[in-house]
C-alpha atoms as a PDB file:
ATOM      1  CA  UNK A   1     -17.881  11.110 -17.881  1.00  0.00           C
ATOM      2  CA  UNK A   2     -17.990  15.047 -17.499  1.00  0.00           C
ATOM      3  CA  UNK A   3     -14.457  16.497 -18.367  1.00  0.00           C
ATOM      4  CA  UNK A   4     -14.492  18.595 -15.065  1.00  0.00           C
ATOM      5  CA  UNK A   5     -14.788  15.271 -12.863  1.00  0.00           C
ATOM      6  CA  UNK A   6     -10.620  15.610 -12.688  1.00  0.00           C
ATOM      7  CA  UNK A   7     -10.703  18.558 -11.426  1.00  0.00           C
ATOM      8  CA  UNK A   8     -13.031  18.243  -8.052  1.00  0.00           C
ATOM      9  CA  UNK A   9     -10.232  16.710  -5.931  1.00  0.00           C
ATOM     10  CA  UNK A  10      -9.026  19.062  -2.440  1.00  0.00           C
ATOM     11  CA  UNK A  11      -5.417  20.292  -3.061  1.00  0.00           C
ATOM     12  CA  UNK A  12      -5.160  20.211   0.213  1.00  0.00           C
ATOM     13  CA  UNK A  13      -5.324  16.561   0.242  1.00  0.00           C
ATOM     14  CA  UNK A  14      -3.147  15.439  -2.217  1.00  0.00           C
ATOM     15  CA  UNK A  15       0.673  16.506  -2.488  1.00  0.00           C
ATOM     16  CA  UNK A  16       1.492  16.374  -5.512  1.00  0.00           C
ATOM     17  CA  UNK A  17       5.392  15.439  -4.902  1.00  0.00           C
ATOM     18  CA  UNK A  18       4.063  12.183  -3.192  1.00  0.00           C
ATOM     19  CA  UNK A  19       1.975  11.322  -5.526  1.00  0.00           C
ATOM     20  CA  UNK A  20       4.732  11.791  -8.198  1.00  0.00           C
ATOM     21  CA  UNK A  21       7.562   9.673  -6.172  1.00  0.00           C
ATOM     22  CA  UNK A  22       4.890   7.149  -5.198  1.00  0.00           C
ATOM     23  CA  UNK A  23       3.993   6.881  -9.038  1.00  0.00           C
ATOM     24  CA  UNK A  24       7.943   6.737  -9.839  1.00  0.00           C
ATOM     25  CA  UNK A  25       8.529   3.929  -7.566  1.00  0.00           C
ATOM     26  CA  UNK A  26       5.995   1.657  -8.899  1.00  0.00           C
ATOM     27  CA  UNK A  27       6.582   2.284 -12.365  1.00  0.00           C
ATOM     28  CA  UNK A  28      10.223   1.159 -12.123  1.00  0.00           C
ATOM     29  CA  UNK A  29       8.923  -1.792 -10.093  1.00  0.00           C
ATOM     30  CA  UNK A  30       6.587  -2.631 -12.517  1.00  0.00           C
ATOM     31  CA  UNK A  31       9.209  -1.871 -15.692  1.00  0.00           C
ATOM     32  CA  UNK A  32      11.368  -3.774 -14.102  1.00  0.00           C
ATOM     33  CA  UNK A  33       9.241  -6.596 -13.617  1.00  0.00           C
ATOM     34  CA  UNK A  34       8.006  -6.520 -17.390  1.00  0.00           C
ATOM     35  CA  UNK A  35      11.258  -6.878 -18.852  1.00  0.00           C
ATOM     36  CA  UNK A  36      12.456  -9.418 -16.053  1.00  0.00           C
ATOM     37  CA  UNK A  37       9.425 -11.394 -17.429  1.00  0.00           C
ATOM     38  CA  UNK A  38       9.728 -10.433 -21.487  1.00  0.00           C
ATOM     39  CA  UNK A  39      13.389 -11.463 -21.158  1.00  0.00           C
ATOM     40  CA  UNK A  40      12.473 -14.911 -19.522  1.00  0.00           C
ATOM     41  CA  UNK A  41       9.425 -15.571 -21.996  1.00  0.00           C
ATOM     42  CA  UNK A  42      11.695 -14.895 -24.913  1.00  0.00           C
ATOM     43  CA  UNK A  43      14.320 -17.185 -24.144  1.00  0.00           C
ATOM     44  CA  UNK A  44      16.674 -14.552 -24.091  1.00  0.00           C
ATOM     45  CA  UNK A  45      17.505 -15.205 -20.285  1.00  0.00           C
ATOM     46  CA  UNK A  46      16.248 -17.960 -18.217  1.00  0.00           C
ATOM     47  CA  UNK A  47      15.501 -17.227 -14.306  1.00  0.00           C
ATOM     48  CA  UNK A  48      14.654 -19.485 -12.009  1.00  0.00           C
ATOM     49  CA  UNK A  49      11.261 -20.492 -11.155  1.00  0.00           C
ATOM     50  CA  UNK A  50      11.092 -18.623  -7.524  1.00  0.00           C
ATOM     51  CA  UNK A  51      12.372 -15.432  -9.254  1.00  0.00           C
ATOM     52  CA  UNK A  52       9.966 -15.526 -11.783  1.00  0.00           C
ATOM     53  CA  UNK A  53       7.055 -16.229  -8.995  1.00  0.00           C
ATOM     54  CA  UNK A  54       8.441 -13.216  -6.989  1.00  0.00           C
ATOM     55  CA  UNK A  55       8.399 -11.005 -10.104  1.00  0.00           C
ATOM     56  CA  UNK A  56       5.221 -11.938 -11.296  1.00  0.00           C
ATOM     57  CA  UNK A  57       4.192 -11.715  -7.682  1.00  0.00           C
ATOM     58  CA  UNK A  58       5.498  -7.747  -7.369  1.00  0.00           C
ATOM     59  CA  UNK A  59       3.888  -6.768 -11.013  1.00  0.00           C
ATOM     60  CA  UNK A  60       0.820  -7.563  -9.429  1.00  0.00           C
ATOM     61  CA  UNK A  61       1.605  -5.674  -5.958  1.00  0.00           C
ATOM     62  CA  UNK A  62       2.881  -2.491  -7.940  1.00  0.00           C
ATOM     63  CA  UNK A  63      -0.742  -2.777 -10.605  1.00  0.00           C
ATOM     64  CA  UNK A  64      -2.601  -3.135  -7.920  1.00  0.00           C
ATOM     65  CA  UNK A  65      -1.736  -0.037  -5.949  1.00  0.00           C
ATOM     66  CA  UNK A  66      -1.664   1.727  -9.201  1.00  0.00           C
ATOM     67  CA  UNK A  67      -4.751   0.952 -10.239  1.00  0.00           C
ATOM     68  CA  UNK A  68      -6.436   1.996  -6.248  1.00  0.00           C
ATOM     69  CA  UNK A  69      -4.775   5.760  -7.487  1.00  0.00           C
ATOM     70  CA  UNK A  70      -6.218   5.487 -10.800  1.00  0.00           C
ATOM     71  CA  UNK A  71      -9.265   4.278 -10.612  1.00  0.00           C
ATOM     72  CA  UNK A  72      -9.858   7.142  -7.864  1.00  0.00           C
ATOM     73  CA  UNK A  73      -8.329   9.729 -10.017  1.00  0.00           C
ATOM     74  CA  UNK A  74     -10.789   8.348 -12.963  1.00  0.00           C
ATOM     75  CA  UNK A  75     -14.126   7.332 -11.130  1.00  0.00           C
ATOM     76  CA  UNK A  76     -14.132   9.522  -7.633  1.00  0.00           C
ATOM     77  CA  UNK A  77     -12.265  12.417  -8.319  1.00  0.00           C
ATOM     78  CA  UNK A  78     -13.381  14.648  -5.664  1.00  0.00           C
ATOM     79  CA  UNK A  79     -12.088  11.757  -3.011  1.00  0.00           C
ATOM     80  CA  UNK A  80      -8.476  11.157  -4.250  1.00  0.00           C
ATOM     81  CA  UNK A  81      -5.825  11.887  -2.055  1.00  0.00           C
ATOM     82  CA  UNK A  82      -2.040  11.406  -2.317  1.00  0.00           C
ATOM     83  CA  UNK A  83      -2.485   8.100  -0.248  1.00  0.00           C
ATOM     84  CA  UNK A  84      -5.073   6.832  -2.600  1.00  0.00           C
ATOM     85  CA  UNK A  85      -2.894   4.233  -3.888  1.00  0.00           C
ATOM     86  CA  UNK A  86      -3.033   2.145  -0.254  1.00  0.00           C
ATOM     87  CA  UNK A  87       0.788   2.465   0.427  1.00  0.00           C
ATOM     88  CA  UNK A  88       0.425   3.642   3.959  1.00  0.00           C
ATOM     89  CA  UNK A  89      -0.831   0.290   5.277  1.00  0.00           C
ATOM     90  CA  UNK A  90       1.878  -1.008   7.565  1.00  0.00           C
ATOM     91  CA  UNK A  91       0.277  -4.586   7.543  1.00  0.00           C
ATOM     92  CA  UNK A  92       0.142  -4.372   4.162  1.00  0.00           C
ATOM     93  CA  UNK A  93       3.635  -4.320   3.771  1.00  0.00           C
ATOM     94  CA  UNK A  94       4.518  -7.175   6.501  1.00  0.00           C
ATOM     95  CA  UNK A  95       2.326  -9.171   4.881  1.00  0.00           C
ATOM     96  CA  UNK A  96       4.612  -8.956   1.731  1.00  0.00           C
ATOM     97  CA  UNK A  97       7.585  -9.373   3.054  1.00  0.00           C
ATOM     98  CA  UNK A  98       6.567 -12.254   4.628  1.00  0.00           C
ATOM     99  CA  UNK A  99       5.705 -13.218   1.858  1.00  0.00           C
ATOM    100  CA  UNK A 100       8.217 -12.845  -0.220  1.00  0.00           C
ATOM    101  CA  UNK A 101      10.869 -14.417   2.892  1.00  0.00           C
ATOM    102  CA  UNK A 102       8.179 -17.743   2.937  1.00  0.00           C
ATOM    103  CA  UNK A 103       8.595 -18.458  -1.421  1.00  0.00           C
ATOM    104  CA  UNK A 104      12.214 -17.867  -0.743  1.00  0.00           C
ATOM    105  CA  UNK A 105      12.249 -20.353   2.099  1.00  0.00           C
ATOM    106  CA  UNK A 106       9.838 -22.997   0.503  1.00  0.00           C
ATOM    107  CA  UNK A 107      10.323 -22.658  -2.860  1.00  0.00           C
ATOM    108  CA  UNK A 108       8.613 -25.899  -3.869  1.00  0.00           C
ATOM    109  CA  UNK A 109       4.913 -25.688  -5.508  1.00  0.00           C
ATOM    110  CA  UNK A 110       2.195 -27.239  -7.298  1.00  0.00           C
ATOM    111  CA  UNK A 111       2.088 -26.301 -10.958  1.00  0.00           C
ATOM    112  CA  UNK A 112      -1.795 -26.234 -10.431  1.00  0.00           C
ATOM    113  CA  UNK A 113      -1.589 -23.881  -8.120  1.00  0.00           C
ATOM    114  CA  UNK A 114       0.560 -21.706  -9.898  1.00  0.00           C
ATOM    115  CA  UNK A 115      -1.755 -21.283 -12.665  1.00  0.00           C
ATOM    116  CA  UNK A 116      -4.730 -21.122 -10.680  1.00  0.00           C
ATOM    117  CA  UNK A 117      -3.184 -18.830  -8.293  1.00  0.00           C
ATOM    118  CA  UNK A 118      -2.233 -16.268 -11.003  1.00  0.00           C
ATOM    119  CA  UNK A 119      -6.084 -16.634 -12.310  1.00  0.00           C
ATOM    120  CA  UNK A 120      -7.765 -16.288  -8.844  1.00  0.00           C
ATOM    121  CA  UNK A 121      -5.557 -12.931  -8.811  1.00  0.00           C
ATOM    122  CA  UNK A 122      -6.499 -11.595 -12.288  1.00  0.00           C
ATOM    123  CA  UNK A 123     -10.111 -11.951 -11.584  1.00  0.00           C
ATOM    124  CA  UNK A 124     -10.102 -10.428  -8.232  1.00  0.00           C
ATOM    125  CA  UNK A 125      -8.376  -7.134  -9.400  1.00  0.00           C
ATOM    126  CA  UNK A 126     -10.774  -7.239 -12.474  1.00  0.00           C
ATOM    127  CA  UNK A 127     -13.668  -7.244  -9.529  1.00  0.00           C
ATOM    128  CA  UNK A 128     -12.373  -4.557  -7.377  1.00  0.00           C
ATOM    129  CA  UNK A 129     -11.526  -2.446 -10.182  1.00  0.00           C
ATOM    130  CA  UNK A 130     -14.600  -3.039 -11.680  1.00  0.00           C
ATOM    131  CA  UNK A 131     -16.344  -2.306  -8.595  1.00  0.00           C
ATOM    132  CA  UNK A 132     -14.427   1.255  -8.340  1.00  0.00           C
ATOM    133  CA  UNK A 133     -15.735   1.535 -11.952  1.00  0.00           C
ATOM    134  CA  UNK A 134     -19.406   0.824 -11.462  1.00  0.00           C
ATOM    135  CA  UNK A 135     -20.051   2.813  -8.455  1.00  0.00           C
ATOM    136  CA  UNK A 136     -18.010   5.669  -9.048  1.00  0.00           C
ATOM    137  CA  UNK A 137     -18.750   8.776  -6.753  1.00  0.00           C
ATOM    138  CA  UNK A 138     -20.316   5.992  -4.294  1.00  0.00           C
ATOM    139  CA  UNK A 139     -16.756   3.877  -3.816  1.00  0.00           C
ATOM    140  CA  UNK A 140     -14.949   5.262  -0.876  1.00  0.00           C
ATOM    141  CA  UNK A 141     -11.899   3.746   0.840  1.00  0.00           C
ATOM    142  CA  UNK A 142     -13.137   4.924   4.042  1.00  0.00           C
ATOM    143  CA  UNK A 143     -16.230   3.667   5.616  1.00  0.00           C
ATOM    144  CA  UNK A 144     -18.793   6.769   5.596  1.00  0.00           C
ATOM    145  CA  UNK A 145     -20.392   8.128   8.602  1.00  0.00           C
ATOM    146  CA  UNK A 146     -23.270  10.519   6.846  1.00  0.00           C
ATOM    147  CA  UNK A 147     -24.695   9.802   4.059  1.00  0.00           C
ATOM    148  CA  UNK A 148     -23.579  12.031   1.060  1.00  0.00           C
ATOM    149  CA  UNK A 149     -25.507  13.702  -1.469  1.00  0.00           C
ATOM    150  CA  UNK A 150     -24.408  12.220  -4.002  1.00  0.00           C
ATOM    151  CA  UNK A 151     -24.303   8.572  -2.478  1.00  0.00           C
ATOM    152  CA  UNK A 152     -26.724   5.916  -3.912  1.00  0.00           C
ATOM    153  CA  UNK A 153     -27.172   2.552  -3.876  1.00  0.00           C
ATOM    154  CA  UNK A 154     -25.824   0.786  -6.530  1.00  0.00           C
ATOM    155  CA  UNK A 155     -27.532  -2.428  -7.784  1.00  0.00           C
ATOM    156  CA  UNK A 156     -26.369  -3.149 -11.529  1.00  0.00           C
ATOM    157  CA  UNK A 157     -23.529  -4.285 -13.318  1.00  0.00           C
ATOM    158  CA  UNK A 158     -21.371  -6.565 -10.548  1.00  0.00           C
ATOM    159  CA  UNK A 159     -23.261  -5.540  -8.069  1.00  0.00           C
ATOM    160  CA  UNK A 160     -26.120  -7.113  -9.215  1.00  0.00           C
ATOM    161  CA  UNK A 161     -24.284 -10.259  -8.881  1.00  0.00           C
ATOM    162  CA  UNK A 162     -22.078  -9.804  -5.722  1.00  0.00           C
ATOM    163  CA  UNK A 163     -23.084  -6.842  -3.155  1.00  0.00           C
ATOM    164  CA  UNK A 164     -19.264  -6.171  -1.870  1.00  0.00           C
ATOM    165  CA  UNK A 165     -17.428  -7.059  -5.085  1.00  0.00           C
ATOM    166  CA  UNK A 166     -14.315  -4.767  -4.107  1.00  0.00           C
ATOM    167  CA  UNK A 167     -13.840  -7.200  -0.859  1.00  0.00           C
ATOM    168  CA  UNK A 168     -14.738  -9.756  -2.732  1.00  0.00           C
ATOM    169  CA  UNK A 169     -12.393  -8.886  -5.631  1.00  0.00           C
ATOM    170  CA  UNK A 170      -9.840  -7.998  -3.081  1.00  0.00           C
ATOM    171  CA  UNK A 171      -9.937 -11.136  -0.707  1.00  0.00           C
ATOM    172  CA  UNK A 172      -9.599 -13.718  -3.995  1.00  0.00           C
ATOM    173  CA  UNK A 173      -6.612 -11.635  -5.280  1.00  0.00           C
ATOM    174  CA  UNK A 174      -4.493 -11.806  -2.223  1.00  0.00           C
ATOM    175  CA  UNK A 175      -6.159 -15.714  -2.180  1.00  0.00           C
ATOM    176  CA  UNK A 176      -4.648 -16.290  -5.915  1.00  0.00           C
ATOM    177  CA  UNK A 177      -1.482 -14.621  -4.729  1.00  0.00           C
ATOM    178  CA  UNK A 178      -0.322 -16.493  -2.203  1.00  0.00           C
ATOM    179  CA  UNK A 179      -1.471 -19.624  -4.283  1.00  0.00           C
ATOM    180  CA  UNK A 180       0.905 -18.542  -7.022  1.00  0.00           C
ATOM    181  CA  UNK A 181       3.910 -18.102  -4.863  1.00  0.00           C
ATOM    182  CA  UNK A 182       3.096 -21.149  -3.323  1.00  0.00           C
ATOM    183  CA  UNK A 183       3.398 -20.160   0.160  1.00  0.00           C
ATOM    184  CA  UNK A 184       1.344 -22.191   2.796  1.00  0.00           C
ATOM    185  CA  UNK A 185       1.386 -20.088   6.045  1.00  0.00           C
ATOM    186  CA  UNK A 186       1.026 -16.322   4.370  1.00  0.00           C
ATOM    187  CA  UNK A 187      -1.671 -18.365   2.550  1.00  0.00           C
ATOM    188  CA  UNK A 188      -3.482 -20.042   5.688  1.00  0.00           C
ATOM    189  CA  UNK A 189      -2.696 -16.984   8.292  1.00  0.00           C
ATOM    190  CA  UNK A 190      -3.176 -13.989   5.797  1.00  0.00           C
ATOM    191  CA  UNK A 191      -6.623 -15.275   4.598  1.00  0.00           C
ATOM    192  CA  UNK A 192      -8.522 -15.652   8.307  1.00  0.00           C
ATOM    193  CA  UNK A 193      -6.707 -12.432   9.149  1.00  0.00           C
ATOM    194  CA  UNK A 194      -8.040 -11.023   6.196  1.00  0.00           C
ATOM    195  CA  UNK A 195     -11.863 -13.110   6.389  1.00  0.00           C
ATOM    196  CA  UNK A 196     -12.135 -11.558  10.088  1.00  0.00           C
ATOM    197  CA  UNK A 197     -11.419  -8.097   8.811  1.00  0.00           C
ATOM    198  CA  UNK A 198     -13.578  -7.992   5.953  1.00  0.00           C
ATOM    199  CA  UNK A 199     -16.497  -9.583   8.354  1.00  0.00           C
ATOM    200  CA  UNK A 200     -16.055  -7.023  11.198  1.00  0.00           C
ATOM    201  CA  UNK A 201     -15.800  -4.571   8.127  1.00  0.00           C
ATOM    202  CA  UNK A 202     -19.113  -5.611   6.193  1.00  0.00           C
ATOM    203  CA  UNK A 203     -21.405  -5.873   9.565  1.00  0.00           C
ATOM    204  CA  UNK A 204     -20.284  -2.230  10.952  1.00  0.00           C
ATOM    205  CA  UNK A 205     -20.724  -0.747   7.479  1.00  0.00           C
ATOM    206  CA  UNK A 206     -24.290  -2.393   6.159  1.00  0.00           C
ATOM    207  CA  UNK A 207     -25.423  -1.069   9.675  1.00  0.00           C
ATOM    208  CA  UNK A 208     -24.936   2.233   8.248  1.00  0.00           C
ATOM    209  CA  UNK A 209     -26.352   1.545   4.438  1.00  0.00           C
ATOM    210  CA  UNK A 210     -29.491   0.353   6.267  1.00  0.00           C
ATOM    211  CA  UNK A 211     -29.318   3.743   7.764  1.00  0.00           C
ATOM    212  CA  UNK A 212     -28.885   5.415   4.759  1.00  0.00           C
ATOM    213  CA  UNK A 213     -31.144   3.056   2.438  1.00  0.00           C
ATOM    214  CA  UNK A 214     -33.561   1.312   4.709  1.00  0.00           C
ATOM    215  CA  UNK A 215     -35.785  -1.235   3.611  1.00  0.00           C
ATOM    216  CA  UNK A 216     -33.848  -1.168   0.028  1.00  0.00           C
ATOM    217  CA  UNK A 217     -30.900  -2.042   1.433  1.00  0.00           C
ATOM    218  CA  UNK A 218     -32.498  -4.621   3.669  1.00  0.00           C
ATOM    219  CA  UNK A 219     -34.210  -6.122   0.026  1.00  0.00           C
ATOM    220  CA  UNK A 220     -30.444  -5.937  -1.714  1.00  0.00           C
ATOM    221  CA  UNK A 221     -28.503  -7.732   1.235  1.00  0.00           C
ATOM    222  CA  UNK A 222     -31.278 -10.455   1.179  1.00  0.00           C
ATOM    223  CA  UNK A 223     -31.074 -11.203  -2.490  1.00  0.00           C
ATOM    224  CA  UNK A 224     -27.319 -10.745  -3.047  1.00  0.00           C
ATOM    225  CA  UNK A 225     -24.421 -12.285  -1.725  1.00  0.00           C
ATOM    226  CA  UNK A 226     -20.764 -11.350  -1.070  1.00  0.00           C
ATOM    227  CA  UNK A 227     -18.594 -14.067  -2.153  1.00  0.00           C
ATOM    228  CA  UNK A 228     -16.709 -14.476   0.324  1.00  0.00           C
ATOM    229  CA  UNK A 229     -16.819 -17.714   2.531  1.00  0.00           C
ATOM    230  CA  UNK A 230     -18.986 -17.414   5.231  1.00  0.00           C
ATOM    231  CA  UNK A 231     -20.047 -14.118   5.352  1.00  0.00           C
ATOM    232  CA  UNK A 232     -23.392 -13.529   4.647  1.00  0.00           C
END
């Protein structure tokens, strides 16, 4: 990667005290969730099995949105902003505290779940960060209007194998998620909320890579799916 890629970015978009406070916060989250966990694994405090859901559950919240900034910062340069790490979504943030009031509620769950939950969620942020990775300057949170210069299509790595992997990656992380905590409705309700919104999503925007890509794109969609149930 060219050394001047970190410096493309619009000062104008990013202030730099938010990004530093929104940084801050998550790495105490996170810290705090590490050494919650090291102390439990260690024997040298027990928690509870609900508290130890809830603080796995936040690690992967606070690595997640660092990870958004990050892999920005790393892969797009010229599009980071200071709200590149997804805080700003108000649904977003109902979402978890709904979640976290429904494990507290119905604390009961399956171990199977638990374990599968936490490795539905591993995979998925692998995918979505790996998708940030692969396409680079041609990952944008925002759907684009006009085709940029330097926007291609990209086919290899996962995208050879799944042609929306940061939905995709996305969609089974909050899926493994809720699984972990155990929580039924968040888990039912969340995932159609999410299924229409990444449908509505995907049609509007491959409308517009046609545009861009034509008969290419038409050849990729045909050959590649998205991974997501039901959306094709």
């Amino acid at each position: 990667m060219p050394r001047d890629n970190y410096s493309k970015y619009d000062p104008s978009k990013v202030n730099l005290a938010t990004v530093a406070l929104k940084a801050f916060g998550l790495g105490v989250v996170l810290s705090v969730c590490l050494g919650v966990l090291v102390l439990h694994v260690s024997n040298t405090h027990q928690y509870g099995v609900t508290t130890i859901r809830i603080t796995t559950y936040l690690a992967l919240i606070s690595t997640f949105h660092m990870l958004e900034f990050m892999s920005t910062c790393l892969f797009n340069n010229s599009q980071v902003d200071d709200d590149s790490f997804i805080l700003n979504d108000t649904e977003l943030h109902l979402v978890l505290s709904m979640s976290l009031i429904e494990v507290i509620l119905e604390p009961f769950v399956f171990d199977w779940s638990t374990n599968l939950g936490l490795i539905l969620a591993l995979l998925g942020q692998l995918c979505r960060t790996g998708a940030m990775y692969t396409a680079r300057e041609s990952f944008n949170h925002y759907i684009q209007q006009e085709k940029d210069d330097n926007h291609v299509l990209i086919k290899h790595g996962i995208y050879k194998y799944i042609r929306h992997p940061s939905y995709f990656g996305f969609f089974w992380w909050f899926i493994g998620t809720q699984l972990y905590l155990g929580n039924t409705v968040i888990l039912v309700g969340g995932s159609y909320k999410l299924w229409k919104f990444f449908k509505a999503r995907i049609e509007y925007e491959e409308l517009l890579l046609i545009k861009f890509f034509k008969n290419d794109y038409v050849r990729y969609r045909a050959a590649t799916p998205v991974g997501i149930p039901f959306i094709h």
